[in-house]
N, C-alpha and C. Protein backbone atom coordinates (compact mmCIF):
# COMPACT_ATOMS: atom_id res chain seq x y z
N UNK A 1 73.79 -3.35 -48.66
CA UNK A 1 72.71 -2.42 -48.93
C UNK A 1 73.33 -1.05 -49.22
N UNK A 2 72.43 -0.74 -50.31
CA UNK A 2 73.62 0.87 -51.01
C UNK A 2 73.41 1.98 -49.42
N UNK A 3 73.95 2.55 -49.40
CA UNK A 3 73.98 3.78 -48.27
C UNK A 3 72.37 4.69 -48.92
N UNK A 4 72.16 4.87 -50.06
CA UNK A 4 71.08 5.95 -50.28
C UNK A 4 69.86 5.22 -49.81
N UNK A 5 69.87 3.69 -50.04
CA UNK A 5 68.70 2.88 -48.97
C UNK A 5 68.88 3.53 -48.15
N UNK A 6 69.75 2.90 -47.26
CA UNK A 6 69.63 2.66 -45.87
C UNK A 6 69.38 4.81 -45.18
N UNK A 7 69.90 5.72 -45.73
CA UNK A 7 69.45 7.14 -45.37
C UNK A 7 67.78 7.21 -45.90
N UNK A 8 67.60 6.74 -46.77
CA UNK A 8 65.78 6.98 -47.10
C UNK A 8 65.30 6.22 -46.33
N UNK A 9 65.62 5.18 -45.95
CA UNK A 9 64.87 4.02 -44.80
C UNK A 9 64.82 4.66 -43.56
N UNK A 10 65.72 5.42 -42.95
CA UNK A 10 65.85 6.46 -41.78
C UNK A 10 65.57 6.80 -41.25
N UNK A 11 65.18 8.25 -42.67
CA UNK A 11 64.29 9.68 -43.32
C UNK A 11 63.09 9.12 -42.60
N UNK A 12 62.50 7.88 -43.55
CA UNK A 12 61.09 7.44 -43.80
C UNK A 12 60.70 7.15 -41.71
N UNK A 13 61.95 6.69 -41.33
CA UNK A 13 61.36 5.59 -39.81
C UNK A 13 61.42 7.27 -38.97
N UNK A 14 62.35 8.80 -39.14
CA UNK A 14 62.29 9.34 -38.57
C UNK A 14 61.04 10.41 -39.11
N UNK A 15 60.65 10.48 -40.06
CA UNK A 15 59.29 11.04 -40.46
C UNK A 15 58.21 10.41 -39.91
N UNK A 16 58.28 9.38 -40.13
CA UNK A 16 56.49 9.06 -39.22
C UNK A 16 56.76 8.63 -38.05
N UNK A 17 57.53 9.03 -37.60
CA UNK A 17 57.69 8.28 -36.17
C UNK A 17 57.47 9.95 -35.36
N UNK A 18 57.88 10.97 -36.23
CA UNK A 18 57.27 12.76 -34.92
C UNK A 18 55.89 12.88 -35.79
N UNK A 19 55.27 12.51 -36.62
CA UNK A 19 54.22 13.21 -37.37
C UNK A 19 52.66 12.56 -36.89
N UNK A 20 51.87 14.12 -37.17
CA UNK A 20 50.84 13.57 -36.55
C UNK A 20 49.73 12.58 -36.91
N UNK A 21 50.28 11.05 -37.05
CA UNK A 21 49.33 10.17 -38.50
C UNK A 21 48.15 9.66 -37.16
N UNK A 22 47.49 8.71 -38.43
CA UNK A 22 45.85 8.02 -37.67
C UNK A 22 46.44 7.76 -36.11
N UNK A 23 47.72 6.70 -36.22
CA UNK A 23 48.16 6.31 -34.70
C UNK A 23 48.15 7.19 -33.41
N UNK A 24 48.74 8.21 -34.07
CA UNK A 24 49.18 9.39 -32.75
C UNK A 24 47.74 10.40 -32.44
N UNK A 25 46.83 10.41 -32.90
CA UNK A 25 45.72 11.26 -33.06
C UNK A 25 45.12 10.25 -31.84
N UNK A 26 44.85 8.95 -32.67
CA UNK A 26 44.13 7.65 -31.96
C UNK A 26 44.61 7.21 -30.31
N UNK A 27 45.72 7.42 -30.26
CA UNK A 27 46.81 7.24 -28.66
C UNK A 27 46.58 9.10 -27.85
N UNK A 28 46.32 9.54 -28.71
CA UNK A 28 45.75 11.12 -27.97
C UNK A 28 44.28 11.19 -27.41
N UNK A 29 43.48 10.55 -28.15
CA UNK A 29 42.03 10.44 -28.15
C UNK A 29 42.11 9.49 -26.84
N UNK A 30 42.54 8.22 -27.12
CA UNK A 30 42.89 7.33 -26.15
C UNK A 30 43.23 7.47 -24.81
N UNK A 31 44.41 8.42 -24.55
CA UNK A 31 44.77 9.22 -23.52
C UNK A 31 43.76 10.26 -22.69
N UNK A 32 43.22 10.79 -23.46
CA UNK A 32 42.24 11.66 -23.00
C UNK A 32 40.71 11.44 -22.32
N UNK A 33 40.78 10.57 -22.91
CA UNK A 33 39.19 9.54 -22.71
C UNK A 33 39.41 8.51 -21.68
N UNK A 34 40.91 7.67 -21.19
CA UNK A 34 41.39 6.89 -20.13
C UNK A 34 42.17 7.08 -19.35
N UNK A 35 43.18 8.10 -19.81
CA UNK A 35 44.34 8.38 -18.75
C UNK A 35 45.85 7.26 -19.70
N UNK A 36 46.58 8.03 -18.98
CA UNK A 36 48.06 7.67 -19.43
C UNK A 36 48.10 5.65 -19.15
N UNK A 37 47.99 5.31 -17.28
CA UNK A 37 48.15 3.92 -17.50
C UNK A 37 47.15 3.28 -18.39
N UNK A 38 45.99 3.11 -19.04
CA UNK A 38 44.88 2.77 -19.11
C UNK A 38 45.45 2.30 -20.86
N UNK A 39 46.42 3.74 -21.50
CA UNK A 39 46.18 3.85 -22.58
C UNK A 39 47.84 3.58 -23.06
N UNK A 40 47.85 2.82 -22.24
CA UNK A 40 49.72 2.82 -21.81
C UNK A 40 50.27 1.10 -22.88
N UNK A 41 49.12 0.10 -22.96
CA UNK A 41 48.89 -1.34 -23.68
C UNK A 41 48.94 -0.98 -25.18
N UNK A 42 48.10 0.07 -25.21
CA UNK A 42 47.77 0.48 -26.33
C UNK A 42 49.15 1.12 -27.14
N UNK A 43 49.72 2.49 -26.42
CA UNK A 43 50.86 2.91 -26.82
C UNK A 43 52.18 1.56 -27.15
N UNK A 44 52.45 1.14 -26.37
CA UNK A 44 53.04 -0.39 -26.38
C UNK A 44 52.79 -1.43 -27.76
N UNK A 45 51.54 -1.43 -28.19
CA UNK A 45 50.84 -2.26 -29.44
C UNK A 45 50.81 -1.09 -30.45
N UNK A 46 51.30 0.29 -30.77
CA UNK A 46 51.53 1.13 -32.04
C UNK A 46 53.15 0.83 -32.33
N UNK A 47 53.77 0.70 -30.76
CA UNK A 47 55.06 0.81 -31.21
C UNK A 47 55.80 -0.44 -31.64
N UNK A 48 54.93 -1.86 -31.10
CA UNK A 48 55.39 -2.96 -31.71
C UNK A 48 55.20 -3.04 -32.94
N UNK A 49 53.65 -2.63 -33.51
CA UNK A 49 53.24 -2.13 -34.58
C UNK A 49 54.24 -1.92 -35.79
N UNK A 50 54.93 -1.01 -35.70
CA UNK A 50 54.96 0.30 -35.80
C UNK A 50 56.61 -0.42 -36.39
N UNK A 51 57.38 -0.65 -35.45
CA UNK A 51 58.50 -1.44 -35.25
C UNK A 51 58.33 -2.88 -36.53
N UNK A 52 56.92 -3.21 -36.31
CA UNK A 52 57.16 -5.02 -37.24
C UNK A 52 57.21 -4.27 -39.05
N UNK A 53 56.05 -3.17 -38.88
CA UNK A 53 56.15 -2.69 -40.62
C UNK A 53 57.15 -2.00 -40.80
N UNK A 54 58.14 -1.43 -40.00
CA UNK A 54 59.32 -0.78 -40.59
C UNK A 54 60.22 -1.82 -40.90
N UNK A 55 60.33 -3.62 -40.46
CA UNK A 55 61.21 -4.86 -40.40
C UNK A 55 60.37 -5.23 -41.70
N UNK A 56 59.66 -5.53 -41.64
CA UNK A 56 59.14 -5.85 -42.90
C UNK A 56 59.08 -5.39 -44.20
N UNK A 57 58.84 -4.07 -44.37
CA UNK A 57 58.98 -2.93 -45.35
C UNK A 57 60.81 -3.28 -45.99
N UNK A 58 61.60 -3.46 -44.94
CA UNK A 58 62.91 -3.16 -45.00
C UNK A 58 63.33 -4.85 -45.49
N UNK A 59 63.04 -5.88 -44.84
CA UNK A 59 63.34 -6.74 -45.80
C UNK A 59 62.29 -7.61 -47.27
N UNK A 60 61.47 -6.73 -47.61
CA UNK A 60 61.22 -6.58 -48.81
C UNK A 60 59.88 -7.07 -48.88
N UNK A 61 59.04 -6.81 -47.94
CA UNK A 61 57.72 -7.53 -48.18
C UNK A 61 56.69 -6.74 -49.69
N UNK A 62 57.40 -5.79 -50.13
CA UNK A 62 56.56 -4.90 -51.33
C UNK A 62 56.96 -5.72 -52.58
N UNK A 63 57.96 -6.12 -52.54
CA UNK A 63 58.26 -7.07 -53.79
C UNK A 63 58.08 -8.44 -53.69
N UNK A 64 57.85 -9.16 -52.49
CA UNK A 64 56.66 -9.95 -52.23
C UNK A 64 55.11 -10.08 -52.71
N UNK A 65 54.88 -8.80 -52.32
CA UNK A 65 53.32 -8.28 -52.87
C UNK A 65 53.68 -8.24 -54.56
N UNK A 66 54.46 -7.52 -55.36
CA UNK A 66 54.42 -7.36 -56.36
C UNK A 66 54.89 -8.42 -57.24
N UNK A 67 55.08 -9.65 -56.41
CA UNK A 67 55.44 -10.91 -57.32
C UNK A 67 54.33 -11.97 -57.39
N UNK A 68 53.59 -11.85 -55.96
CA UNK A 68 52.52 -12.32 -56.01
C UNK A 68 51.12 -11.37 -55.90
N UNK A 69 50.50 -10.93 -56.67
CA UNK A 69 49.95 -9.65 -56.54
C UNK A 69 48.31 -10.67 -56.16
N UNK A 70 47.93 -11.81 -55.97
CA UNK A 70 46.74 -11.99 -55.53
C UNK A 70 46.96 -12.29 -54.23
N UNK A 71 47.77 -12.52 -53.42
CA UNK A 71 48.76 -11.97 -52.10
C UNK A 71 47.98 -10.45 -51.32
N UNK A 72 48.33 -9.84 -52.30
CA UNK A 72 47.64 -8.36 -51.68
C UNK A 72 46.89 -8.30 -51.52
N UNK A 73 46.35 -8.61 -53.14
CA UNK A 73 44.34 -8.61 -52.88
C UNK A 73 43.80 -9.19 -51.52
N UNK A 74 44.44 -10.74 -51.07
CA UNK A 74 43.95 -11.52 -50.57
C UNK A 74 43.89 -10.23 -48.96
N UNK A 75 45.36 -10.05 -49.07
CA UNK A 75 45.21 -8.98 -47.67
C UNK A 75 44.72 -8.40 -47.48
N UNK A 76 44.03 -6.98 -48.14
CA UNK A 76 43.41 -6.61 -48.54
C UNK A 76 41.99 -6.78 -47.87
N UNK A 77 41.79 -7.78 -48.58
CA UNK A 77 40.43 -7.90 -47.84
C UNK A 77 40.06 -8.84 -46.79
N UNK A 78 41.06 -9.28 -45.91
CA UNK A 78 41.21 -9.27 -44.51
C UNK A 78 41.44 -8.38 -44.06
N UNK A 79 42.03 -6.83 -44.44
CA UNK A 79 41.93 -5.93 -43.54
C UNK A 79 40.87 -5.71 -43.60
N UNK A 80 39.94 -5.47 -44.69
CA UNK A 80 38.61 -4.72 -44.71
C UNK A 80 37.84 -5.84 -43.95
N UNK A 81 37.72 -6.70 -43.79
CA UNK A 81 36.77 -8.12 -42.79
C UNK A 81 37.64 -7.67 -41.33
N UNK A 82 38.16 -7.59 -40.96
CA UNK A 82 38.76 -7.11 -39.70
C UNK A 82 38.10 -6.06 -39.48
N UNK A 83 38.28 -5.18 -40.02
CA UNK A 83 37.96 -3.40 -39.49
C UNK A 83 36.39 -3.49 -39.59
N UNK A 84 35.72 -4.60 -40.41
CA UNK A 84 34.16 -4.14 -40.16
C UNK A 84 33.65 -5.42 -39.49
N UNK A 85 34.23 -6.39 -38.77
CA UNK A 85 33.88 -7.43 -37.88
C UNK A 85 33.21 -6.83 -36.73
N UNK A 86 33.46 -5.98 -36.29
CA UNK A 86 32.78 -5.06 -35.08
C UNK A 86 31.87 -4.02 -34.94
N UNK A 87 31.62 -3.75 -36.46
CA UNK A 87 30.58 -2.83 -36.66
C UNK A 87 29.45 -4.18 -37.27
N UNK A 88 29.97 -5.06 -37.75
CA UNK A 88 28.80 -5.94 -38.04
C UNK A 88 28.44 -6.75 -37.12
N UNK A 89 29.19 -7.07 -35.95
CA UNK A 89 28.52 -7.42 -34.82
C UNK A 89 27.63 -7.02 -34.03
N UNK A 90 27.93 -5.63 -33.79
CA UNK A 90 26.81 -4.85 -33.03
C UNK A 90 25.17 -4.78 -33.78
N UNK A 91 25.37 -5.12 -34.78
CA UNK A 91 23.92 -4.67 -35.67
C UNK A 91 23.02 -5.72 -35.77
């Protein structure tokens, strides 16, 4: 792997890993509303998280997507059926 990868791969894992994205806002909110042990499973499940898309990213799942591009789509919209499974339950 050329060296200018592996320093942008780094960059990228040491940039979002201090910055303030959806995760760290969401584990603050979390914290505040339960307390540290409560919200402690949660912190634990960003960083496994967090950890599997930087392994993945790194051995090439984007050119995966871009070889099979109805792949994405398909993902795609399992994320969106995931994220609204629970708002369409309640209703």
């Amino acid at each position: 792997m050329p060296t200018q990868v592996v320093v942008a791969f780094l960059v990228f894992a040491v940039v979002t890993l201090f910055t303030p994205g959806p995760n760290n806002v969401m584990l603050l909110s979390s914290g505040l509303n339960f307390g540290f042990r409560r919200t402690l499973p949660h912190i634990i499940g960003v960083a496994i998280g967090f950890a599997v898309m930087v392994v993945l990213v790194g051995l090439g799942l984007g050119a995966v997507f871009r070889a099979f591009p109805t792949l994405y789509t398909a993902l795609k919209y399992a994320g969106i059926a995931y994220l609204l499974y629970p708002v369409l339950m309640e209703a």
